[in-house]
PDB file of N, CA and C in Angstrom:
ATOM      1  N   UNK A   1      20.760  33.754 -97.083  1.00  0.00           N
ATOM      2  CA  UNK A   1      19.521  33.546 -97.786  1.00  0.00           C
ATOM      3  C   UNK A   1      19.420  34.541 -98.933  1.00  0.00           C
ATOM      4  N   UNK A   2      19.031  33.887 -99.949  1.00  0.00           N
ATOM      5  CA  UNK A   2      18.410  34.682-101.249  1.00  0.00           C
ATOM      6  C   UNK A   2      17.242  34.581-101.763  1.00  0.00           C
ATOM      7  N   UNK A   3      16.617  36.504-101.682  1.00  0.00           N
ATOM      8  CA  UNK A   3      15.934  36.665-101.991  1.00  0.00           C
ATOM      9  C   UNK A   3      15.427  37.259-103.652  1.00  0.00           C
ATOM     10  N   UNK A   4      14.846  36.478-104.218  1.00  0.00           N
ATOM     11  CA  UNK A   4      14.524  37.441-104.982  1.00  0.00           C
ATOM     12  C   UNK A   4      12.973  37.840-106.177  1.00  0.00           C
ATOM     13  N   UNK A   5      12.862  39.028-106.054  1.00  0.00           N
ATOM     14  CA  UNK A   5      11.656  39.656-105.911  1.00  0.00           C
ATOM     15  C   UNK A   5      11.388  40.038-107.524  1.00  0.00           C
ATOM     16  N   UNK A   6      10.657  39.788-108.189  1.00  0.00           N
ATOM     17  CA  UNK A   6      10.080  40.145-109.347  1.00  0.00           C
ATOM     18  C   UNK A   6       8.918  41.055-109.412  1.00  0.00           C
ATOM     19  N   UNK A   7       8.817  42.309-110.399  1.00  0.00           N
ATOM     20  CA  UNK A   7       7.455  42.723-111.115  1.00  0.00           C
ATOM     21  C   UNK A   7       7.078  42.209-112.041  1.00  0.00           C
ATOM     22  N   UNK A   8       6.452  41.757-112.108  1.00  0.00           N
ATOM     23  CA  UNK A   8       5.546  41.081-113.375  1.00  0.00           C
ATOM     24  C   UNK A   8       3.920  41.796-113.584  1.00  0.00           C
ATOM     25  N   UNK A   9       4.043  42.283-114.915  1.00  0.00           N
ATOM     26  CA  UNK A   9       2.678  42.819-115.499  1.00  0.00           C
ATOM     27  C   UNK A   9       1.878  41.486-115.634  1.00  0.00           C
ATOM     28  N   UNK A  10       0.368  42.490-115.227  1.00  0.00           N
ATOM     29  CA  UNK A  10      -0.654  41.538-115.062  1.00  0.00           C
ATOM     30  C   UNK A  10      -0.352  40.413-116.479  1.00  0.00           C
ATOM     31  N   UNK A  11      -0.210  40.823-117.197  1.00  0.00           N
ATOM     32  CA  UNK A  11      -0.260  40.005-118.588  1.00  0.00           C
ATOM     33  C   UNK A  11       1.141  39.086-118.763  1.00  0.00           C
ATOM     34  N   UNK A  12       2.312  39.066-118.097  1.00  0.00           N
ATOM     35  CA  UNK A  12       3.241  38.415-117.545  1.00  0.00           C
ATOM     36  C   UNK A  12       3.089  37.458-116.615  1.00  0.00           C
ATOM     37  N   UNK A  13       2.174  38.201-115.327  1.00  0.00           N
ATOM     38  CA  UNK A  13       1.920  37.020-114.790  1.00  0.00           C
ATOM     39  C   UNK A  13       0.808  36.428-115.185  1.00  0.00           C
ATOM     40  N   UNK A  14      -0.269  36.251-116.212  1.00  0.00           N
ATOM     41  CA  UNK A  14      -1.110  35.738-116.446  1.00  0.00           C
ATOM     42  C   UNK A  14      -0.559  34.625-117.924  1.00  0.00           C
ATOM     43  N   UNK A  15       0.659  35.032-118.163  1.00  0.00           N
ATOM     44  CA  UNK A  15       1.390  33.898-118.841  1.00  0.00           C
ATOM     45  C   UNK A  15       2.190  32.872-117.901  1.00  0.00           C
ATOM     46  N   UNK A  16       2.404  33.623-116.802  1.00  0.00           N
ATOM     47  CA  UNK A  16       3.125  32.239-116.102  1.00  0.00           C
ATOM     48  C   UNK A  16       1.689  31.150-115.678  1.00  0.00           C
ATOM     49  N   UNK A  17       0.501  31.585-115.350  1.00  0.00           N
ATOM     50  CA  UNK A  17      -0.373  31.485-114.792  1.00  0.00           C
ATOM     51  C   UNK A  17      -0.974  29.913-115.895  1.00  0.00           C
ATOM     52  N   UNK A  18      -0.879  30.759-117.706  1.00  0.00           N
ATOM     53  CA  UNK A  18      -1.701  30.089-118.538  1.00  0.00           C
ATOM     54  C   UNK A  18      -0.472  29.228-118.812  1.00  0.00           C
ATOM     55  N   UNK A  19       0.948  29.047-118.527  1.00  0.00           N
ATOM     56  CA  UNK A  19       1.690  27.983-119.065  1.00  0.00           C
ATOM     57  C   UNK A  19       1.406  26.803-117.737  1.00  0.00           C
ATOM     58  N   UNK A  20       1.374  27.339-116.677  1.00  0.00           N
ATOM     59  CA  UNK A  20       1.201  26.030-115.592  1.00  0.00           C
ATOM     60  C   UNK A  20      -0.308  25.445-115.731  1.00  0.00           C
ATOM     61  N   UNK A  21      -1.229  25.975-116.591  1.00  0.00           N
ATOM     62  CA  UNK A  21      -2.677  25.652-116.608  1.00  0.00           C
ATOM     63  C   UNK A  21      -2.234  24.539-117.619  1.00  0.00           C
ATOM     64  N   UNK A  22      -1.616  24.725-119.076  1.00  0.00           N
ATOM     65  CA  UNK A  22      -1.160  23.967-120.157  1.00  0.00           C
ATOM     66  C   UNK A  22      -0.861  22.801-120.001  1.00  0.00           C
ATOM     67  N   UNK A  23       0.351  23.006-118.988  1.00  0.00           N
ATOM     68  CA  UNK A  23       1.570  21.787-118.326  1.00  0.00           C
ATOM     69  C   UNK A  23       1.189  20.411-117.243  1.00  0.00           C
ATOM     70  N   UNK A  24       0.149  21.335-116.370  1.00  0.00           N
ATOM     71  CA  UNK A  24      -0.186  20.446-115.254  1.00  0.00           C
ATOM     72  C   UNK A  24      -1.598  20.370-115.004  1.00  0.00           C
ATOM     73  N   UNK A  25      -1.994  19.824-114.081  1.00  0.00           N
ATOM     74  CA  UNK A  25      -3.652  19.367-114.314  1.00  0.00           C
ATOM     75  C   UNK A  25      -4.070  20.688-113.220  1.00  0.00           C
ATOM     76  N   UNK A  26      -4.273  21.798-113.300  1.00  0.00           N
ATOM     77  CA  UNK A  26      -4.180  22.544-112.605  1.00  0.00           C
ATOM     78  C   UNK A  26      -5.937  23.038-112.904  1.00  0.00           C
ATOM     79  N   UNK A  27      -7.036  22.561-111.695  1.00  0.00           N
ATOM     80  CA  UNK A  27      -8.463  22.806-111.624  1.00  0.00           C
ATOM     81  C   UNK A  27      -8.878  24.115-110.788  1.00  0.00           C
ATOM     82  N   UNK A  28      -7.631  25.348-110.147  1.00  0.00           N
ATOM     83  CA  UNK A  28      -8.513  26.244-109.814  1.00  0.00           C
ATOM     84  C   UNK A  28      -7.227  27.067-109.259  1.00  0.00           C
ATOM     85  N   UNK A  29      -7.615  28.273-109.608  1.00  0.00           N
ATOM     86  CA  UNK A  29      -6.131  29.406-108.629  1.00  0.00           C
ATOM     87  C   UNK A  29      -7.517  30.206-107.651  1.00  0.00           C
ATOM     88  N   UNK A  30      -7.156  30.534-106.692  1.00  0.00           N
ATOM     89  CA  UNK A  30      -7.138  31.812-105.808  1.00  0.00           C
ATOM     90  C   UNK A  30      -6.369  32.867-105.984  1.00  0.00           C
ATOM     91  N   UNK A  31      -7.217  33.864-105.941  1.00  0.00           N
ATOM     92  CA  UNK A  31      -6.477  35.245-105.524  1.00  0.00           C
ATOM     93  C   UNK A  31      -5.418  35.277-106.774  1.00  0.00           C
ATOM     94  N   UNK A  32      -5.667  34.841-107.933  1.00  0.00           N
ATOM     95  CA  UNK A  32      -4.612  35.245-108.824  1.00  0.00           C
ATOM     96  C   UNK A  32      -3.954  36.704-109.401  1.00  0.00           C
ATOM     97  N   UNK A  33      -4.793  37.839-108.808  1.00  0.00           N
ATOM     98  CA  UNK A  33      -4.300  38.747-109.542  1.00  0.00           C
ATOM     99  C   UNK A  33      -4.209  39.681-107.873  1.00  0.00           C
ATOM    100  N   UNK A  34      -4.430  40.891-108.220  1.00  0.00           N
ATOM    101  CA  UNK A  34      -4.115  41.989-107.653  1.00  0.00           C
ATOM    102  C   UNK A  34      -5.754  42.447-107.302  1.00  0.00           C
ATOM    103  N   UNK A  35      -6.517  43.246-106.089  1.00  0.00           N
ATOM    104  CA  UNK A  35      -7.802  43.039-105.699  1.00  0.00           C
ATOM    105  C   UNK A  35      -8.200  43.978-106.757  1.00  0.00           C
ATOM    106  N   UNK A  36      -7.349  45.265-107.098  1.00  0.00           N
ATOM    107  CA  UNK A  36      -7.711  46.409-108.076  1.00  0.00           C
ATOM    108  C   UNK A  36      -7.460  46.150-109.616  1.00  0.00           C
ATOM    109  N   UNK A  37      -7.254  44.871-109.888  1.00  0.00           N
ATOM    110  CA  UNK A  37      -6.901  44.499-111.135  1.00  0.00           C
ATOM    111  C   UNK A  37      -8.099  43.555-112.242  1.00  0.00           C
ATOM    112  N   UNK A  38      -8.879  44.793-112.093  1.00  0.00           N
ATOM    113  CA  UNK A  38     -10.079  43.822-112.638  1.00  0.00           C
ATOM    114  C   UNK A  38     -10.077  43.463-114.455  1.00  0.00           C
ATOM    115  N   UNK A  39      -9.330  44.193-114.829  1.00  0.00           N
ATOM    116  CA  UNK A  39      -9.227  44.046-116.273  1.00  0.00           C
ATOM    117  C   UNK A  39      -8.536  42.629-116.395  1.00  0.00           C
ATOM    118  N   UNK A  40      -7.034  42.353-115.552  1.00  0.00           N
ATOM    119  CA  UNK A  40      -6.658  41.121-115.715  1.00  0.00           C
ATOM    120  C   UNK A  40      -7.508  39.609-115.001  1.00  0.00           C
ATOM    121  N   UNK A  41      -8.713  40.151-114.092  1.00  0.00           N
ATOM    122  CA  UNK A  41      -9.427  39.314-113.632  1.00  0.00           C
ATOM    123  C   UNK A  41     -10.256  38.948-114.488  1.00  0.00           C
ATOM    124  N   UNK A  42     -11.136  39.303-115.438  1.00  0.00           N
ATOM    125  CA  UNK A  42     -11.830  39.353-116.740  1.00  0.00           C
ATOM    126  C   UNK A  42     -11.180  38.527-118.226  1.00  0.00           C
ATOM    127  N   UNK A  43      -9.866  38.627-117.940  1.00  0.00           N
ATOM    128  CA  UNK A  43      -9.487  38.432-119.268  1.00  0.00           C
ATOM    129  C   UNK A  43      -8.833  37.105-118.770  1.00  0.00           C
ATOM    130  N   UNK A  44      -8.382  36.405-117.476  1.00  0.00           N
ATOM    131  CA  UNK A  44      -8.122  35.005-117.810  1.00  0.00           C
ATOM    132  C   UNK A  44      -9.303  34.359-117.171  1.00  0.00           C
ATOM    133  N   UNK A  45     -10.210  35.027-116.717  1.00  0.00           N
ATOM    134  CA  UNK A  45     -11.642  34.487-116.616  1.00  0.00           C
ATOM    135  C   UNK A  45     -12.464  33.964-117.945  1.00  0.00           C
ATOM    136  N   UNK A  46     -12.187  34.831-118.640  1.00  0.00           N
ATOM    137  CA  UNK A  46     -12.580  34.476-120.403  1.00  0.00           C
ATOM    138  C   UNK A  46     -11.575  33.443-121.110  1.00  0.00           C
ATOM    139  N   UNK A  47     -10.421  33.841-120.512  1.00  0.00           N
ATOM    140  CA  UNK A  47      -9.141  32.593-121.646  1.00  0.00           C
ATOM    141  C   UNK A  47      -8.985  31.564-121.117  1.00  0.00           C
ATOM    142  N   UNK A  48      -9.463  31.046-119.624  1.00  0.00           N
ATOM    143  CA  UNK A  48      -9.231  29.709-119.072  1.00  0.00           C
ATOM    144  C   UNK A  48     -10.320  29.060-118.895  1.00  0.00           C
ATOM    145  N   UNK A  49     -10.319  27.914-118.644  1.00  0.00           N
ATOM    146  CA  UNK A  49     -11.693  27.253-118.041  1.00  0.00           C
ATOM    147  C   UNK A  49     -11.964  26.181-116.977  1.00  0.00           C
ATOM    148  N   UNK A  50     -10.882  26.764-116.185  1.00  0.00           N
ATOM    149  CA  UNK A  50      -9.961  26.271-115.006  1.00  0.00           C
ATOM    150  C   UNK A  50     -11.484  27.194-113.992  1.00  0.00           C
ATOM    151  N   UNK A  51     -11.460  26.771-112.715  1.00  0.00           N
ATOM    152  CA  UNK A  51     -12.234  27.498-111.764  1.00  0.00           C
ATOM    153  C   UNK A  51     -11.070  28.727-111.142  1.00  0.00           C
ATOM    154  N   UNK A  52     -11.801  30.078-111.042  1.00  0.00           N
ATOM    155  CA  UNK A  52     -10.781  30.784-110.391  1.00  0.00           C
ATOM    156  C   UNK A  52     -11.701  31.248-109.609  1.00  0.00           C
ATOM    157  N   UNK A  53     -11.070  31.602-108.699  1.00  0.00           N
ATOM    158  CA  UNK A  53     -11.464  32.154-107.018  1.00  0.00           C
ATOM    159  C   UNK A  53     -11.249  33.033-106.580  1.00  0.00           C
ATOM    160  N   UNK A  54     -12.003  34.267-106.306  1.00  0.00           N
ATOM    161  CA  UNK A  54     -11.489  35.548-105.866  1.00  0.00           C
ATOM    162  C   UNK A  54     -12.080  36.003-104.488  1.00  0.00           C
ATOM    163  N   UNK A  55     -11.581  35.229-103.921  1.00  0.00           N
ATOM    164  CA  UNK A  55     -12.024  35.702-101.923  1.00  0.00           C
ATOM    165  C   UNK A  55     -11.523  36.862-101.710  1.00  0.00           C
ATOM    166  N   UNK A  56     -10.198  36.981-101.912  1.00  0.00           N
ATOM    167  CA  UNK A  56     -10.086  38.657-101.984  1.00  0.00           C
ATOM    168  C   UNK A  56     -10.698  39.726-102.019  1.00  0.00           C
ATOM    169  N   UNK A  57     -11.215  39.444-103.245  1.00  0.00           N
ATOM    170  CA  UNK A  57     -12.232  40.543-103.514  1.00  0.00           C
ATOM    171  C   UNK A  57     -13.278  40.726-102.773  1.00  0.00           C
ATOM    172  N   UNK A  58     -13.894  39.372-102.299  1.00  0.00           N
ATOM    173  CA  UNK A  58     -14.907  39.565-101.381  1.00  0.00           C
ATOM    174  C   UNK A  58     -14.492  40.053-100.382  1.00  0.00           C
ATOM    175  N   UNK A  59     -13.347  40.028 -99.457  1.00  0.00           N
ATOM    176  CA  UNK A  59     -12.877  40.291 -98.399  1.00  0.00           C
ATOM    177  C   UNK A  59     -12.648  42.067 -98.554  1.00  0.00           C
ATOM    178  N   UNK A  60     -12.246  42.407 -99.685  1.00  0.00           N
ATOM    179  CA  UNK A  60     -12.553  44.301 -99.574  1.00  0.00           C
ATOM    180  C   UNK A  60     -13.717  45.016-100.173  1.00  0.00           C
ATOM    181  N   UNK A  61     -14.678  43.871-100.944  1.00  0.00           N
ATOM    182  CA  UNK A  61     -15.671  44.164-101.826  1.00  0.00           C
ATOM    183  C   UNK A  61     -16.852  43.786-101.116  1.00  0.00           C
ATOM    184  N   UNK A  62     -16.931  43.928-100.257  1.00  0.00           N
ATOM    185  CA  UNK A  62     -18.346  42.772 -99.611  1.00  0.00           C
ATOM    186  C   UNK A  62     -19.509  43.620-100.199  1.00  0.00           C
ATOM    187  N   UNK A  63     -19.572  44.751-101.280  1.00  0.00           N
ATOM    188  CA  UNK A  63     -20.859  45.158-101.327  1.00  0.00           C
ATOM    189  C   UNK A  63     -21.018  45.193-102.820  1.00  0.00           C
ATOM    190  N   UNK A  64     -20.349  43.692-103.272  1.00  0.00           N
ATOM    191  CA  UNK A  64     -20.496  43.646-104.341  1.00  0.00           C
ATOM    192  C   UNK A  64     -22.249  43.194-105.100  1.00  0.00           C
ATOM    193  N   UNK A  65     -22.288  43.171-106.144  1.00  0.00           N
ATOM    194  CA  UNK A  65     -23.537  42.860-106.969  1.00  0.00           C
ATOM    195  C   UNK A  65     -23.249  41.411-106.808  1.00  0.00           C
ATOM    196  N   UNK A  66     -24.504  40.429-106.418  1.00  0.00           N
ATOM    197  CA  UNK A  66     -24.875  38.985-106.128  1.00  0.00           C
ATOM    198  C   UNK A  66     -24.189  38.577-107.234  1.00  0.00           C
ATOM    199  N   UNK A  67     -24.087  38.786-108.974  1.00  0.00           N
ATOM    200  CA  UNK A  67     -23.909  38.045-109.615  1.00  0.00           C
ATOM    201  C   UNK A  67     -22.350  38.228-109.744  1.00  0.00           C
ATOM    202  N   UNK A  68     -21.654  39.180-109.375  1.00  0.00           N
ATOM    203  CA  UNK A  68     -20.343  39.383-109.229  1.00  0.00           C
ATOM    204  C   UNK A  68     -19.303  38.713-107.968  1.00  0.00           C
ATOM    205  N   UNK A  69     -20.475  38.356-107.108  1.00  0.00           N
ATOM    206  CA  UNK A  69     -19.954  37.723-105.945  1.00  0.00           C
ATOM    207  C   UNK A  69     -19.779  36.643-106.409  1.00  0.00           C
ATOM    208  N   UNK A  70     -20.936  35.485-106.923  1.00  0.00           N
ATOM    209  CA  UNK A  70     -20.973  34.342-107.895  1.00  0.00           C
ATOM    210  C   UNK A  70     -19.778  34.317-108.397  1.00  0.00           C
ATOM    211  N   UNK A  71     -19.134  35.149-109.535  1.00  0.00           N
ATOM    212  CA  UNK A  71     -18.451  34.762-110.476  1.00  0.00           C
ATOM    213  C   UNK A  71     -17.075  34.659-109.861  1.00  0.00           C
ATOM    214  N   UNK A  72     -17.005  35.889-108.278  1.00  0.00           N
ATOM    215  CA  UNK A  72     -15.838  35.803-107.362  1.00  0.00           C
ATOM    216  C   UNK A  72     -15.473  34.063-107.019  1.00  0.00           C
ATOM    217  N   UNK A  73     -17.060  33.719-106.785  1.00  0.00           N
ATOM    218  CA  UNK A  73     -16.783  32.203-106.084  1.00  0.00           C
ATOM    219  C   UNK A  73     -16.649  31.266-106.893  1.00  0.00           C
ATOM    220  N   UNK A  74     -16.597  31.651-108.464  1.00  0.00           N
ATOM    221  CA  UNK A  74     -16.493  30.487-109.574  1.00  0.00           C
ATOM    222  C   UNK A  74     -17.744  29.972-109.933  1.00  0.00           C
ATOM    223  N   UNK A  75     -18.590  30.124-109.076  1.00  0.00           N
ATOM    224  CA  UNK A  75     -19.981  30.040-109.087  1.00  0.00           C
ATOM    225  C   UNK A  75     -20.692  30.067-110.945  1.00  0.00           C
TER     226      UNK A  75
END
């Protein structure tokens, strides 16, 4: 078996992210980034208009601000 393992910067993977949004009829990701990666959570929150989903966050953030929870749920 072969494995193999990539790093990809938030902004790397948020190009693989925005070419499969382009290509395919693609209406919502989960958990796309990293839970501490809020800068790249912000910035394809603003460049897509795809629903994204961040349960994650709720799952280590539960004491987040109501309107931040919202935007976690696409809300």
């Amino acid at each position: 078996m072969i494995v193999c393992m990539l790093q990809l910067t938030s902004d790397q993977l948020f190009d693989v992210y925005k070419g499969f949004i382009d290509k395919y009829p693609v209406v919502s990701i989960e958990d796309a980034f990293d839970q501490d990666d809020w800068a790249a959570w912000t910035k394809m929150n603003e460049a897509v208009s795809i629903q994204l989903v961040g349960s994650v966050f709720l799952h280590y953030f539960y004491s987040l601000p109501v309107s931040l929870y919202l935007q976690c749920l696409g809300l």
